[in-house]
PDB file of N, CA and C in Angstrom:
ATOM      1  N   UNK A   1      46.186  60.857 106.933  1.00  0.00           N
ATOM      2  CA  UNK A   1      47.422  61.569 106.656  1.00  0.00           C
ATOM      3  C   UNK A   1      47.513  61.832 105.154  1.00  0.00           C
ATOM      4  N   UNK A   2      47.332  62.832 104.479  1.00  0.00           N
ATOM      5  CA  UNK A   2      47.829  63.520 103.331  1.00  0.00           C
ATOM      6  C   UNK A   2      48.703  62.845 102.340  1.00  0.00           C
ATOM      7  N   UNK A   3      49.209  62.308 101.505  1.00  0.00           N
ATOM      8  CA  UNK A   3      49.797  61.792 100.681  1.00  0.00           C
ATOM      9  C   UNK A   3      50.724  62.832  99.864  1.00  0.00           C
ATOM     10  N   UNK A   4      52.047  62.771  99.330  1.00  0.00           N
ATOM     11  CA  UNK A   4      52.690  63.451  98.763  1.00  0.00           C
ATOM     12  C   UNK A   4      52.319  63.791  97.442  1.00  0.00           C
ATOM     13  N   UNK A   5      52.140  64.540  96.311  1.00  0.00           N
ATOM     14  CA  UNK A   5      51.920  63.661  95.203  1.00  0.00           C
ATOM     15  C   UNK A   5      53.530  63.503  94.281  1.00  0.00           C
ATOM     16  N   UNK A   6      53.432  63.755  93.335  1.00  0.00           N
ATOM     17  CA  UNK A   6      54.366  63.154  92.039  1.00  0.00           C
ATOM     18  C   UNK A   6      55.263  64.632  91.875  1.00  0.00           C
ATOM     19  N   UNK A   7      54.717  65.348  91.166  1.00  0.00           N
ATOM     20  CA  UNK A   7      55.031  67.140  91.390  1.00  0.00           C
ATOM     21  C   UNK A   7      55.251  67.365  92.785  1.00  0.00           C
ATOM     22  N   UNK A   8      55.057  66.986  94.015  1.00  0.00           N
ATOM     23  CA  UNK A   8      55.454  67.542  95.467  1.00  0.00           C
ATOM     24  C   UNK A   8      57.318  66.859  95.609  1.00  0.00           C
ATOM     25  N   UNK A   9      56.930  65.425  95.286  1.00  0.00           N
ATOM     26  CA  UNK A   9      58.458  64.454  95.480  1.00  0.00           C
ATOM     27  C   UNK A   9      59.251  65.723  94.321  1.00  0.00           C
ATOM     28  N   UNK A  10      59.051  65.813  93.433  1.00  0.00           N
ATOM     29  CA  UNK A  10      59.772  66.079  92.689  1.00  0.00           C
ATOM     30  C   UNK A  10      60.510  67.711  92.845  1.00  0.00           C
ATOM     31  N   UNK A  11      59.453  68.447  93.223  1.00  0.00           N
ATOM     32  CA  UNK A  11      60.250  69.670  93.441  1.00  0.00           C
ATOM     33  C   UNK A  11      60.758  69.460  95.379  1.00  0.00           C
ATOM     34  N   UNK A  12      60.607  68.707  96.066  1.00  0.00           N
ATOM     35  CA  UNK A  12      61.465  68.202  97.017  1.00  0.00           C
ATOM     36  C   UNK A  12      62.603  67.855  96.859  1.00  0.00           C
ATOM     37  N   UNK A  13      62.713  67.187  95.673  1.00  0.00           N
ATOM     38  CA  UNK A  13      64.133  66.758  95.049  1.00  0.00           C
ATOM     39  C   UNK A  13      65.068  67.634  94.023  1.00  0.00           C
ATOM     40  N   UNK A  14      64.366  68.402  94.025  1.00  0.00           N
ATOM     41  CA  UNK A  14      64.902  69.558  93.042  1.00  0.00           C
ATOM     42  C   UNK A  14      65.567  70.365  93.506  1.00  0.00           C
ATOM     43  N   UNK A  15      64.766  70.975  95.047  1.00  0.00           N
ATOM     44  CA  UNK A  15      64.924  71.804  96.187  1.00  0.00           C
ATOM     45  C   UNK A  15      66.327  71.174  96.907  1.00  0.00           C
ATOM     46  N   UNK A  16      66.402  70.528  97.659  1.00  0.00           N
ATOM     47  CA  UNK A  16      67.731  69.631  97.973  1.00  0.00           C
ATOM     48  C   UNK A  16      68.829  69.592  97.292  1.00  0.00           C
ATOM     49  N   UNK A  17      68.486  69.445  95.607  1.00  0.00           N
ATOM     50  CA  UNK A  17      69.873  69.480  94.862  1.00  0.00           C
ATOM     51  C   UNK A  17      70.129  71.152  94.290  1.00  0.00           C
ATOM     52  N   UNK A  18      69.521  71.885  94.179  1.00  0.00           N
ATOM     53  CA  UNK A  18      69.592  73.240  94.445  1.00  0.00           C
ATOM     54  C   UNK A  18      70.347  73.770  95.287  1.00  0.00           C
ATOM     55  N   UNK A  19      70.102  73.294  96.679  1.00  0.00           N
ATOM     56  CA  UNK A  19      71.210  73.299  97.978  1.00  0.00           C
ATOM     57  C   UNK A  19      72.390  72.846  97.711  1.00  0.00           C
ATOM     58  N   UNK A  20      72.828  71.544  97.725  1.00  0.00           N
ATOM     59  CA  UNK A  20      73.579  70.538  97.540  1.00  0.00           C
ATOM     60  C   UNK A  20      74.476  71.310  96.465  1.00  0.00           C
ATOM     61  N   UNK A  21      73.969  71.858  95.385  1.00  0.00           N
ATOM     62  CA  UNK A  21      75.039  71.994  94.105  1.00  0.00           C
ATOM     63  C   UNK A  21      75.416  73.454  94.374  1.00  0.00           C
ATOM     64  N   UNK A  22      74.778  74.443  95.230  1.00  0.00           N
ATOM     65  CA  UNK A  22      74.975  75.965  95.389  1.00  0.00           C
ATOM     66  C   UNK A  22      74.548  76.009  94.199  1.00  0.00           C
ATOM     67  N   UNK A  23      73.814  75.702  93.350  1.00  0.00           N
ATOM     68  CA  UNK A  23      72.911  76.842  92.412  1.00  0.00           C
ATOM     69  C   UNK A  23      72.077  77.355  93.021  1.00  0.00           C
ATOM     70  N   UNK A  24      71.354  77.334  93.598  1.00  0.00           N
ATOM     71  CA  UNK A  24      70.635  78.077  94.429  1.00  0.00           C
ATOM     72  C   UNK A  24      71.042  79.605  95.412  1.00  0.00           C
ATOM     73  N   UNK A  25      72.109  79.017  95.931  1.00  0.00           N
ATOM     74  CA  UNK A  25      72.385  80.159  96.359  1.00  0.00           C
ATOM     75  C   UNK A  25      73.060  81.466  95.302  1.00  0.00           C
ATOM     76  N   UNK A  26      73.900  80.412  94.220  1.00  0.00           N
ATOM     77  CA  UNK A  26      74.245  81.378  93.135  1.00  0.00           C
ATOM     78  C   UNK A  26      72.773  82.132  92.360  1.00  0.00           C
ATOM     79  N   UNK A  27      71.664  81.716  92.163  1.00  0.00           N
ATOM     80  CA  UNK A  27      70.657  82.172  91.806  1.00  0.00           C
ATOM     81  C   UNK A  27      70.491  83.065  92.763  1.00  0.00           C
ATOM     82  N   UNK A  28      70.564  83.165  93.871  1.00  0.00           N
ATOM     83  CA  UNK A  28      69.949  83.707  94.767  1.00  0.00           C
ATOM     84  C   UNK A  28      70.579  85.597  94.399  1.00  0.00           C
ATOM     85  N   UNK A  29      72.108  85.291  94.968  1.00  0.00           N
ATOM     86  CA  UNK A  29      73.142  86.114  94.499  1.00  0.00           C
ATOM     87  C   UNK A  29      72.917  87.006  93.461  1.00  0.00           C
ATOM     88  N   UNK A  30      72.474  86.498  92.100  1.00  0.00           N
ATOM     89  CA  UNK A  30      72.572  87.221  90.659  1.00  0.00           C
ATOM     90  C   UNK A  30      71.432  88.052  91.250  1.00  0.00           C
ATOM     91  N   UNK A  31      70.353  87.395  91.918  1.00  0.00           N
ATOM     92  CA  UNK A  31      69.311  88.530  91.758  1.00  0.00           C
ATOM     93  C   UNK A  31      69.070  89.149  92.842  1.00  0.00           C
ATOM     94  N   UNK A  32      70.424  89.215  94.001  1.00  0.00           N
ATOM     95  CA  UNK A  32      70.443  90.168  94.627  1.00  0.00           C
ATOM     96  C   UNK A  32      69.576  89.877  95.520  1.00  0.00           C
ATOM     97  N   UNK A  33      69.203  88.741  96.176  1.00  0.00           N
ATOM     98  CA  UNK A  33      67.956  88.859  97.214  1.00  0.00           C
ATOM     99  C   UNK A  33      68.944  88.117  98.610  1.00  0.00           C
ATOM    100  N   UNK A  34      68.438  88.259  99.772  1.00  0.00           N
ATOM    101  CA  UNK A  34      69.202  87.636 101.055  1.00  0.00           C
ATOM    102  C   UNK A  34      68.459  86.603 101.458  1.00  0.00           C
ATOM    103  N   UNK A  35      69.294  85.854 102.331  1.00  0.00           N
ATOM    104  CA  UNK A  35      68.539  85.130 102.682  1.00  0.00           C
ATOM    105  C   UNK A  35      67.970  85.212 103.364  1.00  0.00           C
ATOM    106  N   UNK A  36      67.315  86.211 104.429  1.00  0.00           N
ATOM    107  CA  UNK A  36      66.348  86.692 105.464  1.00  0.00           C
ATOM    108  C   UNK A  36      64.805  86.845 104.471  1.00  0.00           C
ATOM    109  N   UNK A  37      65.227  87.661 103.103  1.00  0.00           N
ATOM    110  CA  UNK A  37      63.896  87.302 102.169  1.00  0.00           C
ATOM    111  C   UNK A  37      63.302  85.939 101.873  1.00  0.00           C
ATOM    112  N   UNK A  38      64.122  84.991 101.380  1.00  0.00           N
ATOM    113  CA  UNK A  38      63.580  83.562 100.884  1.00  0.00           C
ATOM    114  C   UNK A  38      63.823  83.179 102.195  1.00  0.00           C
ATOM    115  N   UNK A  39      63.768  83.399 102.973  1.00  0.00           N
ATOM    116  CA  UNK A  39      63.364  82.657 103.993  1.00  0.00           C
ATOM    117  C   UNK A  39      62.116  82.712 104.582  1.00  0.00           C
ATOM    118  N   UNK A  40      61.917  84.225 104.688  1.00  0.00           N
ATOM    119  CA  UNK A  40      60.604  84.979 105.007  1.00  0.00           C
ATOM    120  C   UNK A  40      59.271  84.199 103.828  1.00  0.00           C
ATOM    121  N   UNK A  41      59.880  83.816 102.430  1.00  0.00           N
ATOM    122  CA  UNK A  41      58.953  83.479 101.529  1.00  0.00           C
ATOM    123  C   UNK A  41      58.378  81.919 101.451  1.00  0.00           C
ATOM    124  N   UNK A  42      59.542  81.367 102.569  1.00  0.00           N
ATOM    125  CA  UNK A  42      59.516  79.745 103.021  1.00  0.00           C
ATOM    126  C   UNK A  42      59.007  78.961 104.074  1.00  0.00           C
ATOM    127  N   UNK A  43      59.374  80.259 105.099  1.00  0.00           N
ATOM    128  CA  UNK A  43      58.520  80.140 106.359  1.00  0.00           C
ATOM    129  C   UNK A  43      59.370  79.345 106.887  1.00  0.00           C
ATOM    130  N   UNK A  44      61.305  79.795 107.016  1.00  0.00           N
ATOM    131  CA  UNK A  44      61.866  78.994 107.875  1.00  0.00           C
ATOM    132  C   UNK A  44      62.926  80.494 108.508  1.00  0.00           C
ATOM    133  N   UNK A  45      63.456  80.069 109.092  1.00  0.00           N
ATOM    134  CA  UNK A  45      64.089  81.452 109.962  1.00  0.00           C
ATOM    135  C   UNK A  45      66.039  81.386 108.709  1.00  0.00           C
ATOM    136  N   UNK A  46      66.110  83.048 108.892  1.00  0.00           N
ATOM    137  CA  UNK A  46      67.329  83.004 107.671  1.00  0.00           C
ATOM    138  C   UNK A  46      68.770  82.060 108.111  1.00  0.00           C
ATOM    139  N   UNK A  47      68.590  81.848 109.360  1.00  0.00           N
ATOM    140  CA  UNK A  47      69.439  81.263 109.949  1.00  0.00           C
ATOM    141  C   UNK A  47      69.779  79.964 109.084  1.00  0.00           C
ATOM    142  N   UNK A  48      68.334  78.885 108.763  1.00  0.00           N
ATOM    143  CA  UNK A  48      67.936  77.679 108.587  1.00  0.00           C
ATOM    144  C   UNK A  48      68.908  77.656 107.006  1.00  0.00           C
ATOM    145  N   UNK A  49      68.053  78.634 106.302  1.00  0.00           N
ATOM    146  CA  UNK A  49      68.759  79.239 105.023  1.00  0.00           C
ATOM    147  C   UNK A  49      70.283  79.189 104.640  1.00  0.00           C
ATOM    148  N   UNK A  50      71.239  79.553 105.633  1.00  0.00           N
ATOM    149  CA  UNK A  50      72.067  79.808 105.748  1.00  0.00           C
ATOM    150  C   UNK A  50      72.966  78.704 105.686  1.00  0.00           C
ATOM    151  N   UNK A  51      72.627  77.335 106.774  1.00  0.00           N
ATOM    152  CA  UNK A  51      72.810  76.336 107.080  1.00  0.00           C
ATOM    153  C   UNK A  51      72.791  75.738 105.687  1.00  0.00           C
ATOM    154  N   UNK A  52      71.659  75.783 105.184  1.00  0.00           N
ATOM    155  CA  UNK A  52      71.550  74.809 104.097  1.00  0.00           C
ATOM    156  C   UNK A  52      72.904  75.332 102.693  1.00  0.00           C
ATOM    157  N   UNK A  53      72.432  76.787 102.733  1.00  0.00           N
ATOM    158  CA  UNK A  53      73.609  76.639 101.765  1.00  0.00           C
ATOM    159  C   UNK A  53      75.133  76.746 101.640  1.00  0.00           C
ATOM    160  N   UNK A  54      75.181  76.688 103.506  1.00  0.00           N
ATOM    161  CA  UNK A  54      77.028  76.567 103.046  1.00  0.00           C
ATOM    162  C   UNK A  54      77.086  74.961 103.557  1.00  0.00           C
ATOM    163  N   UNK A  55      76.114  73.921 103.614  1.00  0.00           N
ATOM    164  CA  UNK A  55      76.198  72.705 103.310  1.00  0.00           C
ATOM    165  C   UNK A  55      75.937  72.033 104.603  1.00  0.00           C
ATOM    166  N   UNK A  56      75.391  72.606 106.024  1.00  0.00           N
ATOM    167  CA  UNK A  56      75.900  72.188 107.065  1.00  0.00           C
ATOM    168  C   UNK A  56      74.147  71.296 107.148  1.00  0.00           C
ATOM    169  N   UNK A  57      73.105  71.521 106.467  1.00  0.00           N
ATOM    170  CA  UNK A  57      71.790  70.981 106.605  1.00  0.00           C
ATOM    171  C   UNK A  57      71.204  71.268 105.292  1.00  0.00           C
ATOM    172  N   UNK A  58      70.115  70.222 105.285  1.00  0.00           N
ATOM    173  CA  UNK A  58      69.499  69.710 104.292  1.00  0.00           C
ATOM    174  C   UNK A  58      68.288  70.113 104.292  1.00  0.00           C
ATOM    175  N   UNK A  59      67.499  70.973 103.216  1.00  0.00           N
ATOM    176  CA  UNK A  59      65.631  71.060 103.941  1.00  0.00           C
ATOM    177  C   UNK A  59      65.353  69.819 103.336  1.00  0.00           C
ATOM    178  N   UNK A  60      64.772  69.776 104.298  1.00  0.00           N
ATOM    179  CA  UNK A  60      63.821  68.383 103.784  1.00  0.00           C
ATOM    180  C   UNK A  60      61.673  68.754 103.637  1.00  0.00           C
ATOM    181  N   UNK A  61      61.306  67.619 103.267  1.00  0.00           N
ATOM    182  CA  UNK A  61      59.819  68.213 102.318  1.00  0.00           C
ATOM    183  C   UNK A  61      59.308  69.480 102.491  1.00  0.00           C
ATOM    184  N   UNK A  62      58.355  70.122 103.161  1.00  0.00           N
ATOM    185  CA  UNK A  62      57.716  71.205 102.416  1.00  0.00           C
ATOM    186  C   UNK A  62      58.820  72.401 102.283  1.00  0.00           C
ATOM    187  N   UNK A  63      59.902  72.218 103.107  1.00  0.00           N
ATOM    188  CA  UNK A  63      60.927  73.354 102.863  1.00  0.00           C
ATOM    189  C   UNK A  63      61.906  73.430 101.678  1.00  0.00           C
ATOM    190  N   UNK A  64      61.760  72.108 101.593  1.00  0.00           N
ATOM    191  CA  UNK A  64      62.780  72.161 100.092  1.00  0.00           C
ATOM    192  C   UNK A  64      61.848  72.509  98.969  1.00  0.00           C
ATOM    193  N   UNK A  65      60.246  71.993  98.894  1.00  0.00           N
ATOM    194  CA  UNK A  65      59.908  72.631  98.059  1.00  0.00           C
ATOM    195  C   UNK A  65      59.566  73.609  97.868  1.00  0.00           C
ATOM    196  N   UNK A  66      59.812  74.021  98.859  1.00  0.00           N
ATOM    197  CA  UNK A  66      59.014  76.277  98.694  1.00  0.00           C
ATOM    198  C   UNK A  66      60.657  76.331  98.274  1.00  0.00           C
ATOM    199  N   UNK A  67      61.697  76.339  99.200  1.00  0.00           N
ATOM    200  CA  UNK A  67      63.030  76.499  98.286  1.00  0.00           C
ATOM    201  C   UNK A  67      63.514  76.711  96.937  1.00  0.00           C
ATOM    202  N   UNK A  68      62.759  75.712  96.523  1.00  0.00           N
ATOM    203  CA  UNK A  68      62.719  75.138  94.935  1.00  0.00           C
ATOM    204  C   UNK A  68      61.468  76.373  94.172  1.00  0.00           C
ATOM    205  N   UNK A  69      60.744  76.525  94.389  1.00  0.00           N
ATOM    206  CA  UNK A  69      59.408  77.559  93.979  1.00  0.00           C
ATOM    207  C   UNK A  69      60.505  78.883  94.244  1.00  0.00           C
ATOM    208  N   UNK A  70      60.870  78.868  95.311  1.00  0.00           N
ATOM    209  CA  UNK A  70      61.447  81.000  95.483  1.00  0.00           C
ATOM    210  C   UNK A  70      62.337  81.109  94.825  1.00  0.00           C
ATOM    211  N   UNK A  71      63.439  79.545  94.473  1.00  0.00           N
ATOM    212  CA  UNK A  71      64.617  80.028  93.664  1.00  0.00           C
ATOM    213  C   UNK A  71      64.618  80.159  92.269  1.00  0.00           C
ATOM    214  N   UNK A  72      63.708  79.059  91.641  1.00  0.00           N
ATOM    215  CA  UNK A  72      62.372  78.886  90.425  1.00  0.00           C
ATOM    216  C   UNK A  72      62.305  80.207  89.703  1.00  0.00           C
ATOM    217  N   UNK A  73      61.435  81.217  90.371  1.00  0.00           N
ATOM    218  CA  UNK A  73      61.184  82.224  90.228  1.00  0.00           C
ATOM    219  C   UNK A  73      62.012  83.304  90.094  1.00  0.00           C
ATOM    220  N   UNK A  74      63.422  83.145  91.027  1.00  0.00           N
ATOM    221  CA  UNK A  74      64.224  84.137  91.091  1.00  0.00           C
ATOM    222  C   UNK A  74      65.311  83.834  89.600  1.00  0.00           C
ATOM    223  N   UNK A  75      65.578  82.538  89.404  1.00  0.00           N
ATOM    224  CA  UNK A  75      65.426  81.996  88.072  1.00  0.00           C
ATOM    225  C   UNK A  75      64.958  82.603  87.089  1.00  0.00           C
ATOM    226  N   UNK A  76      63.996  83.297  86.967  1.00  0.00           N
ATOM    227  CA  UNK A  76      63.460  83.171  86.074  1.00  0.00           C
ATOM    228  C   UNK A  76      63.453  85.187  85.902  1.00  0.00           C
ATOM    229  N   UNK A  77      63.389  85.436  86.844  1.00  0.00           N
ATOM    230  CA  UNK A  77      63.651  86.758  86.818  1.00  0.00           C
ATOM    231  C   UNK A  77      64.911  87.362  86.235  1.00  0.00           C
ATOM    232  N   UNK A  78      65.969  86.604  86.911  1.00  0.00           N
ATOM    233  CA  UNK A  78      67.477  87.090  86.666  1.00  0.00           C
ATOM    234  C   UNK A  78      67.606  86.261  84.770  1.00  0.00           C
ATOM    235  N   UNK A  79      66.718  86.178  84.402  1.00  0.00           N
ATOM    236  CA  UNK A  79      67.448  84.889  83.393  1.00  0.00           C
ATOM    237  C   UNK A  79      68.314  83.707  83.319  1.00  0.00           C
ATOM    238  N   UNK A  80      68.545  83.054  84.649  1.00  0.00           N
ATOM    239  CA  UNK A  80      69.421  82.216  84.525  1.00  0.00           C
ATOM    240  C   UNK A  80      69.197  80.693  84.141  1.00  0.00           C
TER     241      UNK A  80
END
């Protein structure tokens, strides 16, 4: 079985509080993307997306960290 590493825990935990605080979804917002896209870029259905950010579920490992990578990026685009 595969081992997590140090950088995986960490943007797992990044990803989660991203959710948790709605920065994420406010990132999401500024740069204008839906959640049917980062979802499509996560490989979870927009539904899942949805859940997580009006608080009703949590991604947990590889979803929180692609979470964390698409919002990262969208970050970084919008300047925020």
């Amino acid at each position: 079985m595969p081992t997590q590493t140090d950088t995986d825990l960490l943007k797992i935990a990044r990803g989660v509080q991203l959710v948790r605080s709605g920065a994420g979804k406010a990132v999401r917002l500024r740069a204008g993307v839906s959640q049917a896209a980062v979802s499509a870029r996560i490989g979870v259905t927009p539904a899942a997306v949805s859940l997580w950010e009006c608080g009703e579920r949590t991604p947990r490992g590889e979803h929180a960290a692609r979470y964390f990578d698409v919002i990262s990026l969208l970050r970084d685009e919008v300047g925020a």
